[in-house]
Protein backbone atom coordinates (compact mmCIF):
# COMPACT_ATOMS: atom_id res chain seq x y z
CA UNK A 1 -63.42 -22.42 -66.33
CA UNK A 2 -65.10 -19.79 -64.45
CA UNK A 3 -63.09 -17.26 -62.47
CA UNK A 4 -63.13 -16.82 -58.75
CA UNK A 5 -64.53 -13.40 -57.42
CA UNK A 6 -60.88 -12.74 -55.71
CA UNK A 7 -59.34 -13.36 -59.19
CA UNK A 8 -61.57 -11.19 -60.84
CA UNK A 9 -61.00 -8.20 -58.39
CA UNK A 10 -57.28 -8.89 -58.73
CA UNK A 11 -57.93 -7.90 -62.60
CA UNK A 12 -59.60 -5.13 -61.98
CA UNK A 13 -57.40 -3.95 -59.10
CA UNK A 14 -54.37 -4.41 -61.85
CA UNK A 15 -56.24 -2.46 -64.29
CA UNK A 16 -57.25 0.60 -61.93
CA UNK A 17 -54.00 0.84 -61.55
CA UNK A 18 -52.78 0.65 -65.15
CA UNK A 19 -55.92 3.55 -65.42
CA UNK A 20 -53.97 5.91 -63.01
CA UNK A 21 -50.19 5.36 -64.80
CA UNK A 22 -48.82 2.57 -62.53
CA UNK A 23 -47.04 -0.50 -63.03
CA UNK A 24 -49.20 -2.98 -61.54
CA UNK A 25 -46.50 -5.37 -60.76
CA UNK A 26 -44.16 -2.61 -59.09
CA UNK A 27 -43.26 -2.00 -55.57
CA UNK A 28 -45.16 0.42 -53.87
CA UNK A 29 -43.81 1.91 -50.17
CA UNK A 30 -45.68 4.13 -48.52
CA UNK A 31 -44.61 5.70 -45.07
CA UNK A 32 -46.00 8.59 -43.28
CA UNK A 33 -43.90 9.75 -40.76
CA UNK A 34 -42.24 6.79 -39.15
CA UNK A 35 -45.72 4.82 -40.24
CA UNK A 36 -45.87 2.62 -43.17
CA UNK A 37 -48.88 2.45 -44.26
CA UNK A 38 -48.31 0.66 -47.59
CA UNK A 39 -45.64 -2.01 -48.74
CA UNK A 40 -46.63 -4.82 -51.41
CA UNK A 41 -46.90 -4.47 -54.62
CA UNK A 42 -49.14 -1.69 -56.30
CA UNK A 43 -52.10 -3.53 -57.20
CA UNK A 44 -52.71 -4.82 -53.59
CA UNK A 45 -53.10 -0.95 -52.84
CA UNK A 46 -56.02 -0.55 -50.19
CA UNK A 47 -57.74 2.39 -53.00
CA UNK A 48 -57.20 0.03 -56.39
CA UNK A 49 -58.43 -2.84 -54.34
CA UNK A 50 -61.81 -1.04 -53.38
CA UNK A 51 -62.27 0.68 -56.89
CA UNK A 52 -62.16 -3.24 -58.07
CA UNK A 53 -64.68 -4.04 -55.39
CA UNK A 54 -67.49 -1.48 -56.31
CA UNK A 55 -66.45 -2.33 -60.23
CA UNK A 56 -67.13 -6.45 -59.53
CA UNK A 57 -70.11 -5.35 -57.69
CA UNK A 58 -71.91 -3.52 -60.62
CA UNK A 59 -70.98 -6.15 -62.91
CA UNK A 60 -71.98 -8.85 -60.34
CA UNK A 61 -74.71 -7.42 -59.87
CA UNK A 62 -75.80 -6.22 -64.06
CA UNK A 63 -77.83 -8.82 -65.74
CA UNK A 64 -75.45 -9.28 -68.97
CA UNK A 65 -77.24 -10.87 -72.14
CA UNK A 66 -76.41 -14.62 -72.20
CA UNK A 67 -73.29 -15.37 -74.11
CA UNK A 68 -73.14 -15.03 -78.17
CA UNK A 69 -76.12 -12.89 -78.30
């Protein structure tokens, strides 16, 4: 079974931010003043989730060898 894109980016996003020494799966509020500009967990960060976009993109757009090669 072949995974979505938006699966795929979810990876990514969860492993960016595994890279920078967060729990994916955590919590993550962010308020800036009486703003808050963050409040999900950590992988649906706005910066994770556009480091996974540019990383699907190069490998979207690489032309891999064919399987078992």
């Amino acid at each position: 079974m072949r995974e979505s894109k938006a699966d795929i980016v979810e990876t990514l996003a969860r492993l960016a931010a595994q890279f920078a020494g967060h729990d994916p799966d955590k919590h993550l509020r962010i308020q800036i003043g009486n703003v808050v500009v963050h409040d999900d967990v950590t992988w649906r960060y706005p910066d994770f989730l556009n480091r996974a976009e540019s990383a699907y993109q190069v490998l979207a757009d690489s032309n891999p060898p064919p399987a078992g090669e």
